[in-house]
C-alpha atoms as a PDB file:
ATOM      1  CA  UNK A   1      -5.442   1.343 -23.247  1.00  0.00           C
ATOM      2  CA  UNK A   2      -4.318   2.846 -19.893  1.00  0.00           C
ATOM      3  CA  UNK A   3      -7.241   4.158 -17.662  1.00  0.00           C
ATOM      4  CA  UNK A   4      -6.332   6.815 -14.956  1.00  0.00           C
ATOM      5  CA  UNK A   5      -6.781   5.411 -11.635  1.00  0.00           C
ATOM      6  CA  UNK A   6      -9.346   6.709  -9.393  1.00  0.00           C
ATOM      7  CA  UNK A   7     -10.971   5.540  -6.271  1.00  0.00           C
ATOM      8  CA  UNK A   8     -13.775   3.969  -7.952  1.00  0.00           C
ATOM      9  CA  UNK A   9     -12.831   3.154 -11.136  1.00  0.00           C
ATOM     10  CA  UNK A  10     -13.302  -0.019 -12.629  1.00  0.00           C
ATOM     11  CA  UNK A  11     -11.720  -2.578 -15.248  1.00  0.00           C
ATOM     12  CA  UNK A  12     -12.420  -5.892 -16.564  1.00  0.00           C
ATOM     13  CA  UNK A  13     -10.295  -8.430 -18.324  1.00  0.00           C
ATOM     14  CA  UNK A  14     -11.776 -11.608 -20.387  1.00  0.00           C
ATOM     15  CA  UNK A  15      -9.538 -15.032 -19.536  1.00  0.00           C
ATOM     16  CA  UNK A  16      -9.305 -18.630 -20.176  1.00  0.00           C
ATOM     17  CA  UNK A  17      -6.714 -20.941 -19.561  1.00  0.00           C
ATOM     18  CA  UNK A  18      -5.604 -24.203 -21.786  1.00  0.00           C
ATOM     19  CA  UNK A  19      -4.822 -27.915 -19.989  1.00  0.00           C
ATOM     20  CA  UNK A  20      -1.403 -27.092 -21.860  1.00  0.00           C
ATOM     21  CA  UNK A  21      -1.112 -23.775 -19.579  1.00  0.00           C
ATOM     22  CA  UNK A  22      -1.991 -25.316 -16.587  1.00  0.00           C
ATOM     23  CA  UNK A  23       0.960 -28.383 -17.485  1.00  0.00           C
ATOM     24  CA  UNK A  24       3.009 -25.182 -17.754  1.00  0.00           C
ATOM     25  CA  UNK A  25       2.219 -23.879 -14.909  1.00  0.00           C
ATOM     26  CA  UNK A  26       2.557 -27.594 -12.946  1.00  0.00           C
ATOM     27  CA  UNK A  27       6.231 -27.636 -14.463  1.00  0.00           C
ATOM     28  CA  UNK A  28       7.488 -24.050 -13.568  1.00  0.00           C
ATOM     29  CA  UNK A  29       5.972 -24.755  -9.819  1.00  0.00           C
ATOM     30  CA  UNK A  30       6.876 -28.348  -9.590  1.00  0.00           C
ATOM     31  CA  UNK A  31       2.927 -28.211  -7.817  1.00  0.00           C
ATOM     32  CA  UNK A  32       2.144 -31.684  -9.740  1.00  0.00           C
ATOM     33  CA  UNK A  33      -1.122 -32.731  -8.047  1.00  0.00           C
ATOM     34  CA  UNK A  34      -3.026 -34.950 -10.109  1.00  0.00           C
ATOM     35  CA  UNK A  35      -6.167 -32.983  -9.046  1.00  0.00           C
ATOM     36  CA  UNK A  36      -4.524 -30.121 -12.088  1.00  0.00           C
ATOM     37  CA  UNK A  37      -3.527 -32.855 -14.230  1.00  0.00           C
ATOM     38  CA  UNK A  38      -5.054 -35.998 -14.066  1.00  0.00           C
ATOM     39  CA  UNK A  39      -9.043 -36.162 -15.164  1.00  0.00           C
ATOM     40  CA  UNK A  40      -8.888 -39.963 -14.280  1.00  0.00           C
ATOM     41  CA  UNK A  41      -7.954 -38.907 -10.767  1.00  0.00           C
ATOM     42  CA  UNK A  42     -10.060 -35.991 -10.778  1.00  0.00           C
ATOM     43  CA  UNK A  43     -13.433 -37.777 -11.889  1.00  0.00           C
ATOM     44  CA  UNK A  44     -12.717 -39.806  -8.594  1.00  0.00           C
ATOM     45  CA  UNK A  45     -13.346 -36.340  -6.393  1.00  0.00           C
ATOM     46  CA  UNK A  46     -16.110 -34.189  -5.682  1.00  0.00           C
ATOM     47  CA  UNK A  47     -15.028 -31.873  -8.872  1.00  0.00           C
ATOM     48  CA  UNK A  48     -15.320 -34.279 -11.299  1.00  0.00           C
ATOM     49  CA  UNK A  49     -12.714 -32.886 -13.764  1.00  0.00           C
ATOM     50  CA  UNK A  50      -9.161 -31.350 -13.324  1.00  0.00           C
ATOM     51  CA  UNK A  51      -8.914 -28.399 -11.632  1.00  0.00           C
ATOM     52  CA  UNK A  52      -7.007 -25.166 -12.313  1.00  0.00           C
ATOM     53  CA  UNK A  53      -4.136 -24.237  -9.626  1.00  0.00           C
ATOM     54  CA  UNK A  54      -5.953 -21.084  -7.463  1.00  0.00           C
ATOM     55  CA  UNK A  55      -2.167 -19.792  -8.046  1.00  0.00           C
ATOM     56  CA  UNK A  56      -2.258 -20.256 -11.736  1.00  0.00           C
ATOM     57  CA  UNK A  57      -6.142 -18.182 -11.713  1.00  0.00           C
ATOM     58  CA  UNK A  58      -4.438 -15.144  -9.504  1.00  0.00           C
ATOM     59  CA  UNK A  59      -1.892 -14.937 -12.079  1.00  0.00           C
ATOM     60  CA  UNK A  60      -4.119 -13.020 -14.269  1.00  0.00           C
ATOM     61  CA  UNK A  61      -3.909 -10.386 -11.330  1.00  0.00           C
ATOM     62  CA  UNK A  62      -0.750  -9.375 -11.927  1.00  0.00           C
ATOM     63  CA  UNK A  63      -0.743  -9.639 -15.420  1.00  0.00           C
ATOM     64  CA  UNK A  64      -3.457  -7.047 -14.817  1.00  0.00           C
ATOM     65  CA  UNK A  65      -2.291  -4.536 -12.434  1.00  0.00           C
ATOM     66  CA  UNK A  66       1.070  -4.258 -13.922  1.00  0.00           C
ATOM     67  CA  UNK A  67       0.386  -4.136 -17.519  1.00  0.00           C
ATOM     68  CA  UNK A  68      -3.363  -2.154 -17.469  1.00  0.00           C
ATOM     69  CA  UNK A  69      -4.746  -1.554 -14.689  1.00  0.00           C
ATOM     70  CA  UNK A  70      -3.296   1.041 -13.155  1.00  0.00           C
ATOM     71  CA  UNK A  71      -0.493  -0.195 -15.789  1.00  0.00           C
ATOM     72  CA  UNK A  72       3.366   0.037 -16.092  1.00  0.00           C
ATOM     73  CA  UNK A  73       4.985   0.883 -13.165  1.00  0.00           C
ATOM     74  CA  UNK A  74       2.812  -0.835 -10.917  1.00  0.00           C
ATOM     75  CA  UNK A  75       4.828  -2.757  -7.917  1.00  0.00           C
ATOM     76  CA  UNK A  76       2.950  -5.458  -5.806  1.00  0.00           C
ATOM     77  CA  UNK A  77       3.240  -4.354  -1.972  1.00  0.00           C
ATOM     78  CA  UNK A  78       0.288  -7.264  -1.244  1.00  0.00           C
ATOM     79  CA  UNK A  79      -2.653  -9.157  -2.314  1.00  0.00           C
ATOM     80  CA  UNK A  80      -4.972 -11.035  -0.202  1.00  0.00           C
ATOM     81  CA  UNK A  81      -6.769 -14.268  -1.914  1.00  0.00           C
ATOM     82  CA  UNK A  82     -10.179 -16.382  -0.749  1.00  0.00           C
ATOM     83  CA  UNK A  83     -10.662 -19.415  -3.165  1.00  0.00           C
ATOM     84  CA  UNK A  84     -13.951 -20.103  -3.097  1.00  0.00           C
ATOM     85  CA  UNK A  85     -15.002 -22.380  -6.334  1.00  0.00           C
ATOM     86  CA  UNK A  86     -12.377 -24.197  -8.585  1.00  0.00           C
ATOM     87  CA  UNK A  87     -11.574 -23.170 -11.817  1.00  0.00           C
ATOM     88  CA  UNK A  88     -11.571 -25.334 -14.428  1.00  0.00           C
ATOM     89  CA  UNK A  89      -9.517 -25.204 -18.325  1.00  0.00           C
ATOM     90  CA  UNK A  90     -11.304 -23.830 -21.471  1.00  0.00           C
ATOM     91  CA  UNK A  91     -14.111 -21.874 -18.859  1.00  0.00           C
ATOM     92  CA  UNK A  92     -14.351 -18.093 -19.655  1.00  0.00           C
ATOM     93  CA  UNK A  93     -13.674 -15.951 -16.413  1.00  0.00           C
ATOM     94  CA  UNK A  94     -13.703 -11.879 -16.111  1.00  0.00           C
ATOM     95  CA  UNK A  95     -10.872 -10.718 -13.920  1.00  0.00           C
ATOM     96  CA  UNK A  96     -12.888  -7.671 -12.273  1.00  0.00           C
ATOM     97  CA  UNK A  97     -10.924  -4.358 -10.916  1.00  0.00           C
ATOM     98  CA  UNK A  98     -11.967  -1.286  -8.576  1.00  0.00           C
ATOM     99  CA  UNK A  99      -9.759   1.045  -6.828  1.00  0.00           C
ATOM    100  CA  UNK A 100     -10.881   1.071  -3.009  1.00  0.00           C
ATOM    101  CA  UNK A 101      -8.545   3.853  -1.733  1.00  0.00           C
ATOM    102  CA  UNK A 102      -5.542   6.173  -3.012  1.00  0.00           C
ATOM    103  CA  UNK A 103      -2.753   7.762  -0.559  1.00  0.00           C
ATOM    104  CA  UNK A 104      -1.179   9.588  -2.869  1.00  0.00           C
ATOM    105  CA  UNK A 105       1.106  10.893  -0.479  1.00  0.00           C
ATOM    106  CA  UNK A 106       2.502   7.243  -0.555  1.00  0.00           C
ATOM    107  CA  UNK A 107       1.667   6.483  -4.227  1.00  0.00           C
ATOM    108  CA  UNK A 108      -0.195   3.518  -2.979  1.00  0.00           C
ATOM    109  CA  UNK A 109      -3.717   2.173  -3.625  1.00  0.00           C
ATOM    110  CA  UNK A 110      -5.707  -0.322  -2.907  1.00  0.00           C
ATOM    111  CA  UNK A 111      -7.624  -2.397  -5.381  1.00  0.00           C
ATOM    112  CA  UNK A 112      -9.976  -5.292  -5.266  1.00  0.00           C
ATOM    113  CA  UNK A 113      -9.480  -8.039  -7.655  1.00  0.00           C
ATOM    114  CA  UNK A 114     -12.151 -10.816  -8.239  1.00  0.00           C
ATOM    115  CA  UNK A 115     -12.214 -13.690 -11.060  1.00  0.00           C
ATOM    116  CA  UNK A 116     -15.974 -14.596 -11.662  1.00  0.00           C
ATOM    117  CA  UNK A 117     -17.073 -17.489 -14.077  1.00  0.00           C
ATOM    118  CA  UNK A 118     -18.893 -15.564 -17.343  1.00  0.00           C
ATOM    119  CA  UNK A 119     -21.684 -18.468 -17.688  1.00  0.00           C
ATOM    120  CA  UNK A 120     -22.436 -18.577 -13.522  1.00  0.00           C
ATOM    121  CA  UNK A 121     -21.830 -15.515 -12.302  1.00  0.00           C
ATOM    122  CA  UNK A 122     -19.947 -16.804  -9.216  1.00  0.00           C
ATOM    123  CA  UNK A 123     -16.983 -15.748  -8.041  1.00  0.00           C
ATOM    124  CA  UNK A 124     -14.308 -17.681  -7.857  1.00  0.00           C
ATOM    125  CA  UNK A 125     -11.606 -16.057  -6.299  1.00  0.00           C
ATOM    126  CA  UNK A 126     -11.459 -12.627  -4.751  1.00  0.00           C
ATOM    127  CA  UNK A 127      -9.145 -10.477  -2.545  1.00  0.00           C
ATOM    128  CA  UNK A 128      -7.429  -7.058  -2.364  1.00  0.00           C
ATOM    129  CA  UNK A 129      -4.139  -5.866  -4.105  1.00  0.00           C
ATOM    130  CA  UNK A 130      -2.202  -3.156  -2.393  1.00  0.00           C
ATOM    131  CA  UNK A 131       0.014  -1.346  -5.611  1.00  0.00           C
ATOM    132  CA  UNK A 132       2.507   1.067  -5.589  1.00  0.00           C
ATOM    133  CA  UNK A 133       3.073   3.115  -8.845  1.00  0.00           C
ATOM    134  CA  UNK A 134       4.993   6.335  -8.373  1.00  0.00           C
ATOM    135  CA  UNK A 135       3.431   7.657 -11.130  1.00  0.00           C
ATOM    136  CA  UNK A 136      -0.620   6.717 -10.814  1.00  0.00           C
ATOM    137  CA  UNK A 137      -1.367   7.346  -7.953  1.00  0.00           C
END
């Protein structure tokens, strides 16, 4: 379902990702830090468990943005990202979505993103995507 963007409007998307994504996601970036794949390794740090790559969480940003929210169309022009608890596999997270600002004179808008844990209700990673979409905005 396509919502039509405006300043304001909101949109979730429920997420979880699998140790077998985030091996994926080690391969395709060649980022192979045992803190992602190792739990040995990882027990031996302050998070106890493997972590998820902050890249691999913002992923489900763009996924967003150009698929939903404001959907097809949608170009990346920037996104700023703060990190500020890890992510870990088989967690439940809500992507969360709201338009700050629309030039529609440019076609451009900007829109927070933030991933917060479902069971905490922390955030775990948060910034602001700048989109262009000819036809949204």
């Amino acid at each position: 379902m396509q919502i039509e963007p405006v300043v304001d409007s909101t949109f979730d998307y429920l997420f979880k990702f699998t140790q077998e994504q985030v091996q994926a996601f080690a391969d395709l970036t060649g980022d192979n830090n045992p803190i992602h794949l190792d739990a040995e390794y990882a027990a031996t740090t302050s998070f106890k468990k493997p972590i998820i790559h902050g890249m691999l969480g913002a992923t489900v940003f763009t996924k967003v943005l150009g698929t939903q929210f404001p959907g097809f169309g949608s170009i990346y022009l920037k996104q700023t990202l703060e990190f500020l608890r890890p992510m870990f596999v088989e967690t439940e997270y809500k992507a969360i979505f709201k338009i700050i600002s629309i030039n529609p004179d440019k076609h451009i808008a900007e829109i927070s993103t933030e991933i917060m844990d479902v069971t905490t209700k922390k955030v775990t990673t948060r910034g602001v995507a700048t989109m262009i979409n000819q036809e949204k905005f």
